[in-house]
PDB file of N, CA and C in Angstrom:
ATOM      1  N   UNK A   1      26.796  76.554  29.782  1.00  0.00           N
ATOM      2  CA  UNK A   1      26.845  77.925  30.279  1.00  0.00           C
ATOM      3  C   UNK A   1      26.645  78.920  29.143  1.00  0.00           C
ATOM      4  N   UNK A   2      27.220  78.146  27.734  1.00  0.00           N
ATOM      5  CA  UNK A   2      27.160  79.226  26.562  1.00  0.00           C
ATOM      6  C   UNK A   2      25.827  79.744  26.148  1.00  0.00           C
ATOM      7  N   UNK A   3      24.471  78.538  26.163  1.00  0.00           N
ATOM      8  CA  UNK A   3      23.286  78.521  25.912  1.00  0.00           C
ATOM      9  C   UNK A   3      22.887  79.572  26.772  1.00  0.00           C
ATOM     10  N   UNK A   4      23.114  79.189  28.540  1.00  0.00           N
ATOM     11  CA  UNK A   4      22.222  80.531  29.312  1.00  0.00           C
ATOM     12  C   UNK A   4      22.662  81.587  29.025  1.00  0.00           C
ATOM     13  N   UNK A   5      23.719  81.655  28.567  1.00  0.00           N
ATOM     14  CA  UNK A   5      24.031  83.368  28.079  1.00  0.00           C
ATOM     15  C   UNK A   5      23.316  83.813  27.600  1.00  0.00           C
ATOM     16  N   UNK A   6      23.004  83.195  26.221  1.00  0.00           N
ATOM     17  CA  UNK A   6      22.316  83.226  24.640  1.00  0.00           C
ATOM     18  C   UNK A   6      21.028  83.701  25.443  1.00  0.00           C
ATOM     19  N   UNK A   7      19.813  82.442  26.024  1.00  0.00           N
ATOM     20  CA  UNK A   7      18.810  82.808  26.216  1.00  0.00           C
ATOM     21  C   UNK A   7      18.959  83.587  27.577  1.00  0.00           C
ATOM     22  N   UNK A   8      19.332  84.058  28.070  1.00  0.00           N
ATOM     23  CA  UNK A   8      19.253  85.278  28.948  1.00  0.00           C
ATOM     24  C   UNK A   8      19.564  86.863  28.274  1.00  0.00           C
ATOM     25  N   UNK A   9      20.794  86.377  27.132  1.00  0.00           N
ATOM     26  CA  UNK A   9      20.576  87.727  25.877  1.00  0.00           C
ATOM     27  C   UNK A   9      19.172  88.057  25.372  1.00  0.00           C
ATOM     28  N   UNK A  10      18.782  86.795  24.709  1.00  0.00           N
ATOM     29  CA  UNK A  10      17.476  87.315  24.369  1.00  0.00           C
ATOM     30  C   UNK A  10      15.897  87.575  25.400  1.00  0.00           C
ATOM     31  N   UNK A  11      16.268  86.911  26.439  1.00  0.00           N
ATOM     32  CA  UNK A  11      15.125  87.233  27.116  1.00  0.00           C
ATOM     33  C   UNK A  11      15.306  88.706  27.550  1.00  0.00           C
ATOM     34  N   UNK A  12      16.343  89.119  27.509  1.00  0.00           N
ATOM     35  CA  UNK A  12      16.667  90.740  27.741  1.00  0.00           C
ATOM     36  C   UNK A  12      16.093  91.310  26.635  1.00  0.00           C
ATOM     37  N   UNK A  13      16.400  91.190  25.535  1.00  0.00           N
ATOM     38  CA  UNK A  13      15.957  91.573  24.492  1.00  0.00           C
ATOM     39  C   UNK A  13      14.570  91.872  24.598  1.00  0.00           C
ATOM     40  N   UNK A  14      14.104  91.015  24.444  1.00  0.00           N
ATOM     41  CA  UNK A  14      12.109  90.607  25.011  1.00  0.00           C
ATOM     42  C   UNK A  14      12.019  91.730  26.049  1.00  0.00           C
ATOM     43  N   UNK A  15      12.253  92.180  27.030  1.00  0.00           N
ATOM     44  CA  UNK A  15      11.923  92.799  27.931  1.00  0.00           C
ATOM     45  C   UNK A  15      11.924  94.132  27.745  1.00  0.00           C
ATOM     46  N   UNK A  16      13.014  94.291  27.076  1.00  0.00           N
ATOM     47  CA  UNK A  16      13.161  96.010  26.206  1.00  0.00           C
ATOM     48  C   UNK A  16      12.357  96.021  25.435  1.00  0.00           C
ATOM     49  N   UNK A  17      12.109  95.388  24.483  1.00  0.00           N
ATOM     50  CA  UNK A  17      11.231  95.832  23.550  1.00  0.00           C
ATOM     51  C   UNK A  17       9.517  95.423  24.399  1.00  0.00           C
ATOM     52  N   UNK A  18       9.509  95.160  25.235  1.00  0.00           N
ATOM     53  CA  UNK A  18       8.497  95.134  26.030  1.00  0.00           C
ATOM     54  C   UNK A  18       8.498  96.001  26.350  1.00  0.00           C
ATOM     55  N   UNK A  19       9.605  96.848  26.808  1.00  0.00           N
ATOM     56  CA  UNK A  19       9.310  98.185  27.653  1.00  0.00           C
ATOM     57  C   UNK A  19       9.320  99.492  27.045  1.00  0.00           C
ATOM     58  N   UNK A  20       9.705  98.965  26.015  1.00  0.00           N
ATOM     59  CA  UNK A  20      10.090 100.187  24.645  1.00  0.00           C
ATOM     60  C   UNK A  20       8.348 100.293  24.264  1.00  0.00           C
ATOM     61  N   UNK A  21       7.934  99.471  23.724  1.00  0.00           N
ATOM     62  CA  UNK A  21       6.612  99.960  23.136  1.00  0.00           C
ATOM     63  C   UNK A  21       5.238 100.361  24.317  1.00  0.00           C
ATOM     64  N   UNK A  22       6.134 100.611  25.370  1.00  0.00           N
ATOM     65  CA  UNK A  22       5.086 100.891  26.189  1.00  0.00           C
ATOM     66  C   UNK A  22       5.119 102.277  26.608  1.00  0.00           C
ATOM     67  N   UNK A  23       6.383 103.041  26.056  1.00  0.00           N
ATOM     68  CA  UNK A  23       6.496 104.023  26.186  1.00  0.00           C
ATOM     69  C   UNK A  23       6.393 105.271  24.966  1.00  0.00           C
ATOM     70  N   UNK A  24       6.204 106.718  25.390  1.00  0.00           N
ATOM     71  CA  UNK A  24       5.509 107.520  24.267  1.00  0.00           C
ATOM     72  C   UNK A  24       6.313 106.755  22.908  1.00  0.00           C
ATOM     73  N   UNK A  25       7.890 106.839  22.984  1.00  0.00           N
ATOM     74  CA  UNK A  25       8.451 106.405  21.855  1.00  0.00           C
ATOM     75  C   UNK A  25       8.238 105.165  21.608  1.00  0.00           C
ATOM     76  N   UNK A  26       7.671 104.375  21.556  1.00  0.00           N
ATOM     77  CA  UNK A  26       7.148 103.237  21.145  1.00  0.00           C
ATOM     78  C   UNK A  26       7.660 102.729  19.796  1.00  0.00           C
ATOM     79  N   UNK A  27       7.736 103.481  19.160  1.00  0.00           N
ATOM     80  CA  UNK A  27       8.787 103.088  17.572  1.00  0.00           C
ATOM     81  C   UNK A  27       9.803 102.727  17.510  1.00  0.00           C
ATOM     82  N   UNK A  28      10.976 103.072  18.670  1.00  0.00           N
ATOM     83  CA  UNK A  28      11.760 102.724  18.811  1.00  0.00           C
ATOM     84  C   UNK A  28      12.304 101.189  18.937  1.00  0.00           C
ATOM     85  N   UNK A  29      11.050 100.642  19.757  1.00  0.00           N
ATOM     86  CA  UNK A  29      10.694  99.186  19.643  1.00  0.00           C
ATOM     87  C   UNK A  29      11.147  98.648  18.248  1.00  0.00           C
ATOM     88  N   UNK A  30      11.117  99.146  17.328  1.00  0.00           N
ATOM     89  CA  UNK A  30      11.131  98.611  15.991  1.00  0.00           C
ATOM     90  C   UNK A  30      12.753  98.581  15.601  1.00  0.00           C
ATOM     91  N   UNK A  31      13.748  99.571  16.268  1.00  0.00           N
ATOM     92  CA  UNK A  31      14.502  99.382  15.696  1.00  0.00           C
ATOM     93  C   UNK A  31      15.500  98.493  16.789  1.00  0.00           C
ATOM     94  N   UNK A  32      15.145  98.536  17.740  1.00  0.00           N
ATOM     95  CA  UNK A  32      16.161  97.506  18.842  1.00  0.00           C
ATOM     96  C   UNK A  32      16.368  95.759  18.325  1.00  0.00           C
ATOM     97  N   UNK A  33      15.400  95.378  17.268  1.00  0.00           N
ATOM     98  CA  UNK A  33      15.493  94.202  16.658  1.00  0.00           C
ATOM     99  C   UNK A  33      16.477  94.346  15.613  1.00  0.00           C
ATOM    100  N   UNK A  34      17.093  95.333  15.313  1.00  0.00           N
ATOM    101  CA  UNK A  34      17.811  95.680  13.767  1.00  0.00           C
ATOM    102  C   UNK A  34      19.456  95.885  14.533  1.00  0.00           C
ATOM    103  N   UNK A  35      19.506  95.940  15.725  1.00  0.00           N
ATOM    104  CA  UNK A  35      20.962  96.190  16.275  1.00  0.00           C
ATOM    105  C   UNK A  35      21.721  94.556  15.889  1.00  0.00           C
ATOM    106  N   UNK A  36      22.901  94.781  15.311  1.00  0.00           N
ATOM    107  CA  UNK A  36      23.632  93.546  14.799  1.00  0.00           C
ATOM    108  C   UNK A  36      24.656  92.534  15.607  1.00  0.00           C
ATOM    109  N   UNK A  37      23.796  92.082  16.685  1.00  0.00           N
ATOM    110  CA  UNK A  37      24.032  91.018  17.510  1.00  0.00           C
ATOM    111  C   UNK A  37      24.344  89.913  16.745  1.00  0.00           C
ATOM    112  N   UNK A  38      23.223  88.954  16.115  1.00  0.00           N
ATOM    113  CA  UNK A  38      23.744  87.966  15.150  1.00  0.00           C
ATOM    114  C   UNK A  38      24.782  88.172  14.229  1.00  0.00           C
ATOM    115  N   UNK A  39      24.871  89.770  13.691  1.00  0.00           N
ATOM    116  CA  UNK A  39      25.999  89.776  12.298  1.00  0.00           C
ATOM    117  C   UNK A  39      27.197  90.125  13.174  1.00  0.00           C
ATOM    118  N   UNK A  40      27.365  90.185  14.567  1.00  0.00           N
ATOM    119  CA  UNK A  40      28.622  90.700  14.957  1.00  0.00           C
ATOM    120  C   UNK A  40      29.076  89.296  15.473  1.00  0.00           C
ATOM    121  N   UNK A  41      28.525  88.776  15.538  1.00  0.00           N
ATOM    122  CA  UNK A  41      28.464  86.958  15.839  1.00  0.00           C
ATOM    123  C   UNK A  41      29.149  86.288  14.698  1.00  0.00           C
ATOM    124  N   UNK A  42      28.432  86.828  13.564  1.00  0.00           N
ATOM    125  CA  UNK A  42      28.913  85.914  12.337  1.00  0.00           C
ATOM    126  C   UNK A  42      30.099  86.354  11.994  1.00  0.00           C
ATOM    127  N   UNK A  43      30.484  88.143  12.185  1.00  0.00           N
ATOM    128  CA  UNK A  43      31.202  88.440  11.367  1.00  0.00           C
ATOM    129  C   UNK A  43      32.528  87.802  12.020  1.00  0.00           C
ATOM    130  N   UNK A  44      32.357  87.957  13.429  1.00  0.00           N
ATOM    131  CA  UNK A  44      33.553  87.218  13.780  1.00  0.00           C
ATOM    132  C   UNK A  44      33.752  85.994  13.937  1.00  0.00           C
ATOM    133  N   UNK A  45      33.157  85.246  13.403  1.00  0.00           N
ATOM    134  CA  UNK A  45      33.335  83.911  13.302  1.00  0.00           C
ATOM    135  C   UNK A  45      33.810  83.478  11.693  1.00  0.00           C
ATOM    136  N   UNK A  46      33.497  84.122  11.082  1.00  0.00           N
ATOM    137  CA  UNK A  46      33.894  84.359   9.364  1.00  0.00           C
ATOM    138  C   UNK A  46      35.263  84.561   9.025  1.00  0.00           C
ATOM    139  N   UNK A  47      35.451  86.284  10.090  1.00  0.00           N
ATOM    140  CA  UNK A  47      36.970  86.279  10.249  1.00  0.00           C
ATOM    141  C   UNK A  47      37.818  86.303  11.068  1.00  0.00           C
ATOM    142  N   UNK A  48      37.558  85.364  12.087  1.00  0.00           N
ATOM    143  CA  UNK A  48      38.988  84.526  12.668  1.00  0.00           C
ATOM    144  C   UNK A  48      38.872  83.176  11.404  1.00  0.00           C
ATOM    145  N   UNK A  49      37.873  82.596  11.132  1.00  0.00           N
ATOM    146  CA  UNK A  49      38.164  80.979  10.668  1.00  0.00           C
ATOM    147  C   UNK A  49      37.834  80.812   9.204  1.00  0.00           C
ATOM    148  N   UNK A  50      37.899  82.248   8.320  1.00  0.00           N
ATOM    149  CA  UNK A  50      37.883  82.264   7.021  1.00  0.00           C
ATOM    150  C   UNK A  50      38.609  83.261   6.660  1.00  0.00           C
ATOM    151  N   UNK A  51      39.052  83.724   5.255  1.00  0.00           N
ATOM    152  CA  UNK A  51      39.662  84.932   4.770  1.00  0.00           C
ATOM    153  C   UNK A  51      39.045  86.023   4.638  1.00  0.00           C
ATOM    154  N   UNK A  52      39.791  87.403   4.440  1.00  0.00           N
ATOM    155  CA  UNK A  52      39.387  88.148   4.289  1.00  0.00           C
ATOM    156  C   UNK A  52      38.560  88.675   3.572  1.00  0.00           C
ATOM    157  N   UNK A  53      39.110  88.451   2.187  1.00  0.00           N
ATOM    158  CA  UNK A  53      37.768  88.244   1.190  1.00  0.00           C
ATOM    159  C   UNK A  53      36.851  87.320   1.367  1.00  0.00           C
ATOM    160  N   UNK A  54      36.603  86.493   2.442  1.00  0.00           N
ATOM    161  CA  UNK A  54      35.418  85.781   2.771  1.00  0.00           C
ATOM    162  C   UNK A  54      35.031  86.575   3.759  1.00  0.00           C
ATOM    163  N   UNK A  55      35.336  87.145   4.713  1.00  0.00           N
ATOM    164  CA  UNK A  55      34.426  87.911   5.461  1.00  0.00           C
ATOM    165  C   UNK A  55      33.994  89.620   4.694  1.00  0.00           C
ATOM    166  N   UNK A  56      34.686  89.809   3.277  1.00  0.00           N
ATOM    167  CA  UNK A  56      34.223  90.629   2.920  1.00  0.00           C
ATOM    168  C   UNK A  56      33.125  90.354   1.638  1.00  0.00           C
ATOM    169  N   UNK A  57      32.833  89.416   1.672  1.00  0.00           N
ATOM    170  CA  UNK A  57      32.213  88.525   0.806  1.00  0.00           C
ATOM    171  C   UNK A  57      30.656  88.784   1.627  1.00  0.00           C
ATOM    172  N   UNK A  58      31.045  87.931   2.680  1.00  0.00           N
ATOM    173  CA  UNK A  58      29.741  87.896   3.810  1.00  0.00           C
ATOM    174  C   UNK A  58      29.265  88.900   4.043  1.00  0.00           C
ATOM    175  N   UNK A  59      30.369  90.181   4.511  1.00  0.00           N
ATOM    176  CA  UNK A  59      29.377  91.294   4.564  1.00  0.00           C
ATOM    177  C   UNK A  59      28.564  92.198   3.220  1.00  0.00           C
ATOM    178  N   UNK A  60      28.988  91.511   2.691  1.00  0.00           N
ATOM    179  CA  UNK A  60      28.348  92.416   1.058  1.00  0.00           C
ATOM    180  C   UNK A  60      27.368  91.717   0.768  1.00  0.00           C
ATOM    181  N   UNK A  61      27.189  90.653   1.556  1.00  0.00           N
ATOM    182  CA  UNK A  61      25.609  89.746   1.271  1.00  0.00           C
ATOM    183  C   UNK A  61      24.469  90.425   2.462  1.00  0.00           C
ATOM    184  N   UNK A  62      25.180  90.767   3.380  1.00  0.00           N
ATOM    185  CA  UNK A  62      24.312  91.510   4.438  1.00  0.00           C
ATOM    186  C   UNK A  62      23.868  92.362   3.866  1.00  0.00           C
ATOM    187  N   UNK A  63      24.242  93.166   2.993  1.00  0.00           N
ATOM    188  CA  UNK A  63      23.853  94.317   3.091  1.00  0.00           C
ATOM    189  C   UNK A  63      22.667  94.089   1.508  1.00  0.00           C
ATOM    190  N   UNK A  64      23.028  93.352   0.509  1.00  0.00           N
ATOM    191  CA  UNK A  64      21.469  93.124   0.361  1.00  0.00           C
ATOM    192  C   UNK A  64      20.704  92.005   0.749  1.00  0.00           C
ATOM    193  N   UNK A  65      20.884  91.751   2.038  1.00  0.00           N
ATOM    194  CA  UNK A  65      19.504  90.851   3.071  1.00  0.00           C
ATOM    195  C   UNK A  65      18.797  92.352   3.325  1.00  0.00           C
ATOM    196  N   UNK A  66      19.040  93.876   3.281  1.00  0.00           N
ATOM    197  CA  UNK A  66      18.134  94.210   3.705  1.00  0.00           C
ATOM    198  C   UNK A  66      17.079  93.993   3.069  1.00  0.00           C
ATOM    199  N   UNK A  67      17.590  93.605   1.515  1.00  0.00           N
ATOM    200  CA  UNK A  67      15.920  93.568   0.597  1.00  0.00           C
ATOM    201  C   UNK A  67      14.737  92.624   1.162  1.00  0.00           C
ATOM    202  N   UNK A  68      15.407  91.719   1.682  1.00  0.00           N
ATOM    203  CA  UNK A  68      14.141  90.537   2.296  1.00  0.00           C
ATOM    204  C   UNK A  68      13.450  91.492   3.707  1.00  0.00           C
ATOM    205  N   UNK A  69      13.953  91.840   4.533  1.00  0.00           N
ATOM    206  CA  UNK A  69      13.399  92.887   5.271  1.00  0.00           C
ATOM    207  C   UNK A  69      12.745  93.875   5.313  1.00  0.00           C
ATOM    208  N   UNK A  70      12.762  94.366   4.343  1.00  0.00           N
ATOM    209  CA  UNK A  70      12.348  95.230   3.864  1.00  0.00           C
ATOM    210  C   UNK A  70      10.341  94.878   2.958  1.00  0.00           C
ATOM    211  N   UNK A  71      10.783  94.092   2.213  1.00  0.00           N
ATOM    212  CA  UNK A  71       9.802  93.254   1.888  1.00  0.00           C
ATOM    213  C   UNK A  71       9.020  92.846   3.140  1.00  0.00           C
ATOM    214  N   UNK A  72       9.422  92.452   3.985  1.00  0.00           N
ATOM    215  CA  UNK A  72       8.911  91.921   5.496  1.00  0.00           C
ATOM    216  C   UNK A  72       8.191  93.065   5.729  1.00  0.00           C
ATOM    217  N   UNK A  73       9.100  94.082   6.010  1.00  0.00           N
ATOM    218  CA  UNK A  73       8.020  95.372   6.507  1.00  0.00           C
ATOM    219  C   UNK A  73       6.752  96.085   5.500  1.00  0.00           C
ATOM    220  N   UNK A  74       7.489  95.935   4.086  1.00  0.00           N
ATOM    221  CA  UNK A  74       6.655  96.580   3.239  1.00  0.00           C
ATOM    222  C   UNK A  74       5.117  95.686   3.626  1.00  0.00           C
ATOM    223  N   UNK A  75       4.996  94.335   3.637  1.00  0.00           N
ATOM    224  CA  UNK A  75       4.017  93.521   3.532  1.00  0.00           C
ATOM    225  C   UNK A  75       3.265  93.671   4.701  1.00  0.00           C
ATOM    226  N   UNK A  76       4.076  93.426   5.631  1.00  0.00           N
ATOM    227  CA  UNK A  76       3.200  93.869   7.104  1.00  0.00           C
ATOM    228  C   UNK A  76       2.378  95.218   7.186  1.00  0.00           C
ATOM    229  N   UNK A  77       3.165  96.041   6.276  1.00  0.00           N
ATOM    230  CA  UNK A  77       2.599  97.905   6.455  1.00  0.00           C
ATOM    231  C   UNK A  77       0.918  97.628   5.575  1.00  0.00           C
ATOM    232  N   UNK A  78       1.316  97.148   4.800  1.00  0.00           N
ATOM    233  CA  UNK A  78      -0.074  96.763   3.824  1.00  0.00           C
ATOM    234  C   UNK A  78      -1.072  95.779   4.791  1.00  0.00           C
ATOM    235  N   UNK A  79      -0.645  94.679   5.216  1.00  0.00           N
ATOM    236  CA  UNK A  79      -1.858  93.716   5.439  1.00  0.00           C
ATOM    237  C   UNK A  79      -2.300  94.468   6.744  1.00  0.00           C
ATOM    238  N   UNK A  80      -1.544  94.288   7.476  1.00  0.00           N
ATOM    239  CA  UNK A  80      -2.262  95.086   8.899  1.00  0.00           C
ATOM    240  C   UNK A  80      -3.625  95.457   8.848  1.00  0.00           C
ATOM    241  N   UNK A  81      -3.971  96.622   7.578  1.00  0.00           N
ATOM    242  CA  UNK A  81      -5.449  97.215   7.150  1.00  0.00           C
ATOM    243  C   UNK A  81      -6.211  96.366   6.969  1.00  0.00           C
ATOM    244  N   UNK A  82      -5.614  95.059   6.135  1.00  0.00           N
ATOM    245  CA  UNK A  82      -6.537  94.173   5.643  1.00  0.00           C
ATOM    246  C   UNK A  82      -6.955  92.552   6.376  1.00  0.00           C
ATOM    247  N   UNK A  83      -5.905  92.370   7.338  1.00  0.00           N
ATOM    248  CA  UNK A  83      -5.675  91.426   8.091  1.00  0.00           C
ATOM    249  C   UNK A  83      -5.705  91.290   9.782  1.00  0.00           C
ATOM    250  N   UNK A  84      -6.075  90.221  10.425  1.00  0.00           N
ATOM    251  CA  UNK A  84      -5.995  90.422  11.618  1.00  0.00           C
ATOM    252  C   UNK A  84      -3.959  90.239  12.009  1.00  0.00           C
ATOM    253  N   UNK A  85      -3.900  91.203  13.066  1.00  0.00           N
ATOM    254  CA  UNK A  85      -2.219  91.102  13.704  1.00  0.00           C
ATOM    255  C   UNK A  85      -1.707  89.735  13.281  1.00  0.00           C
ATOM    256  N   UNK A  86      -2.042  88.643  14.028  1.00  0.00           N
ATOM    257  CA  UNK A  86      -1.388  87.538  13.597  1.00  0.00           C
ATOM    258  C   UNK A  86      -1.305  87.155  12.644  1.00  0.00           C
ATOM    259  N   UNK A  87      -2.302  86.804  11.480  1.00  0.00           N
ATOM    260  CA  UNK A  87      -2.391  86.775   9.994  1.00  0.00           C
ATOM    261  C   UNK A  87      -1.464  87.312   9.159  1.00  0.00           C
ATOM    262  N   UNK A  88      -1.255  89.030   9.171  1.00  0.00           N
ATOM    263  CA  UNK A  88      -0.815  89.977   9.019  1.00  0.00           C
ATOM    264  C   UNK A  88       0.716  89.698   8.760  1.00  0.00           C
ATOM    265  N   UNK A  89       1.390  88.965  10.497  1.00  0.00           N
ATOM    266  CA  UNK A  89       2.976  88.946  10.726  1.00  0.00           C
ATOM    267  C   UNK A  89       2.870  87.417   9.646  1.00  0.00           C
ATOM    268  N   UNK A  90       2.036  86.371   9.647  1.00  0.00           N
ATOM    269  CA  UNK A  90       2.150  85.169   8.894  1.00  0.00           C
ATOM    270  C   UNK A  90       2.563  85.384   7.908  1.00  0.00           C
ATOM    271  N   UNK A  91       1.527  86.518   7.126  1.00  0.00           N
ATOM    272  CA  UNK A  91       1.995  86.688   5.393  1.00  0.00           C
ATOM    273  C   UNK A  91       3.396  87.844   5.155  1.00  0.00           C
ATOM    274  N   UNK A  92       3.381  88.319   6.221  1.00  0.00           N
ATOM    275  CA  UNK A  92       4.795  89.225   5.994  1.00  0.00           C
ATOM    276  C   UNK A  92       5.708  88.352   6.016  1.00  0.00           C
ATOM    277  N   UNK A  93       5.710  87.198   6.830  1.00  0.00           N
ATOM    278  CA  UNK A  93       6.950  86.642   7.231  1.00  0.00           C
ATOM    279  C   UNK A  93       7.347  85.325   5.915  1.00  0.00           C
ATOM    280  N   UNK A  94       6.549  84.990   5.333  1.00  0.00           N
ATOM    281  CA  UNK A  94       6.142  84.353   4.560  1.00  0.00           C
ATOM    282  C   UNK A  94       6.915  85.197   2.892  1.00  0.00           C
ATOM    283  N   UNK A  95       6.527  86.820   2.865  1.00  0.00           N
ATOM    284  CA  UNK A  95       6.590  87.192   1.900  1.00  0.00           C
ATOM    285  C   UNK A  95       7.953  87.423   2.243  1.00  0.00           C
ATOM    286  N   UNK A  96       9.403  87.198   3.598  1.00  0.00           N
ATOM    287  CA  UNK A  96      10.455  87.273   4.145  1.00  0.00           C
ATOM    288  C   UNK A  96      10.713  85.992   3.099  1.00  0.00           C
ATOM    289  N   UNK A  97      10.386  85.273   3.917  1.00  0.00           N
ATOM    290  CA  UNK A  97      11.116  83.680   3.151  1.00  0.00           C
ATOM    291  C   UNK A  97      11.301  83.825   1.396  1.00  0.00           C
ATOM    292  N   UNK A  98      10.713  84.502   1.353  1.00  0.00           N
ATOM    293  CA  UNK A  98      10.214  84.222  -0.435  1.00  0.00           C
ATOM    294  C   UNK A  98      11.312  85.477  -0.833  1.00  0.00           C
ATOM    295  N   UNK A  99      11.559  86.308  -0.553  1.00  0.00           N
ATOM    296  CA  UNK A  99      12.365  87.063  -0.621  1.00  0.00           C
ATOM    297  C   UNK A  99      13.955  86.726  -1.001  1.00  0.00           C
ATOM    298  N   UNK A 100      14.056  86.165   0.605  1.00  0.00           N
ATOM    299  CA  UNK A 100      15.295  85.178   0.955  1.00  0.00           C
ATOM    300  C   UNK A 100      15.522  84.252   0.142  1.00  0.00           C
ATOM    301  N   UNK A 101      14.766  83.418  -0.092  1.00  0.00           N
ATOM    302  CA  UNK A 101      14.936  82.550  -1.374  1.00  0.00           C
ATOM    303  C   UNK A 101      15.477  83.028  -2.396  1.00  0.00           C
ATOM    304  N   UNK A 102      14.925  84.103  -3.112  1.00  0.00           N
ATOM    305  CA  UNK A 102      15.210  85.094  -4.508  1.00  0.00           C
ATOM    306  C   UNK A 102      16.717  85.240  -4.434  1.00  0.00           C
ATOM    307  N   UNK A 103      17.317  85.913  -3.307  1.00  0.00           N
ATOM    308  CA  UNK A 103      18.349  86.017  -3.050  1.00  0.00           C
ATOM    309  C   UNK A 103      18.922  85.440  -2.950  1.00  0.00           C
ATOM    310  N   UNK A 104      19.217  84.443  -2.024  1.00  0.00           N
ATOM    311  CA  UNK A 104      19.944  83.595  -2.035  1.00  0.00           C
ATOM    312  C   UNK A 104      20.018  82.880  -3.447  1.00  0.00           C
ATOM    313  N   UNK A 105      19.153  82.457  -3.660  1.00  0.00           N
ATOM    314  CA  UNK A 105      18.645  81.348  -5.463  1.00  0.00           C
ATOM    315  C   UNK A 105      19.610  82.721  -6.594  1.00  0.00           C
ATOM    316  N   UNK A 106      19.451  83.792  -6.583  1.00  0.00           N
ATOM    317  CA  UNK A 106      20.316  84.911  -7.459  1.00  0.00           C
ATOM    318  C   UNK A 106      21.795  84.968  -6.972  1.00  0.00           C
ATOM    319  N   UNK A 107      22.053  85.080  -5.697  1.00  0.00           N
ATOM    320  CA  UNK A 107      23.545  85.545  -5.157  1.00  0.00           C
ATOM    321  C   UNK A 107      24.044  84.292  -5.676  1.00  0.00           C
ATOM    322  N   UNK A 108      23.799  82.883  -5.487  1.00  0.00           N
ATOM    323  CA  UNK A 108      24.514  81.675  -5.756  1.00  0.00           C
ATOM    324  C   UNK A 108      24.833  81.614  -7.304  1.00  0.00           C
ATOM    325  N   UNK A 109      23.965  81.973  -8.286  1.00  0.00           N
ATOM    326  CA  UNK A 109      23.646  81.639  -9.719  1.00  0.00           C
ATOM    327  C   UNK A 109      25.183  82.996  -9.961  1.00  0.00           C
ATOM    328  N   UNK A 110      25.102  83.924  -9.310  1.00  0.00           N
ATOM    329  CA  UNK A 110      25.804  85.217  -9.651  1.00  0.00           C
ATOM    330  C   UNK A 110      27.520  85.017  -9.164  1.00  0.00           C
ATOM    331  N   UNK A 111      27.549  84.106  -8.058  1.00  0.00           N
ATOM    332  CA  UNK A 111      28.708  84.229  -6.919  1.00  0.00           C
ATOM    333  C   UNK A 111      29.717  82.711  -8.126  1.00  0.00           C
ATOM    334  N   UNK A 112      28.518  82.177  -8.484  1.00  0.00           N
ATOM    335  CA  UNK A 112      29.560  80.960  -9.269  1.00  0.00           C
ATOM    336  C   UNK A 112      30.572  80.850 -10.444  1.00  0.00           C
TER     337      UNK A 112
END
């Protein structure tokens, strides 16, 4: 029953932002993916079944994941001109991972 929740959350999801970019505000589309469903997920799962300074730990890592996102968008804003759409989200998402890596590969070297 927990799963159909999940994918009936996100197929909702899908549908708004289906319906979001179809309308004048269409940008808005962009930010309905950034509402913190997963981190309100984690955060409470961090702190009921870890400490405080572990869930304040976790959230201070959120907040530089925006750099990999950011990177995501920066890359997409660029290729778009130079790339077809799909191509485009490949190497953004790509230049995400590589990001994520950095970070993570730095926060661990830093956190030890």
């Amino acid at each position: 029953m927990d799963l159909i929740f999940k994918a009936t959350l996100g197929a909702a999801v899908v549908v708004i932002l289906a319906m979001l970019a179809k309308t004048k505000n269409y940008y808005i589309a962009g930010l309905v993916p950034l509402f913190p469903t997963f981190a309100l997920i984690a955060h409470y799962i961090v702190g009921k079944g870890r400490s405080l300074d572990d869930l304040k730990t976790t959230i201070v890592f959120g907040m530089w994941s925006i750099i990999p996102y950011f990177v995501y968008l920066a890359t997409l804003y660029v290729m778009v001109d130079r790339m077809r759409l799909e191509a485009s989200l490949a190497v953004a998402a790509v230049a995400w991972l590589m990001a994520a890596t950095v970070l993570v590969t730095v926060w661990v070297r830093f956190q030890s």
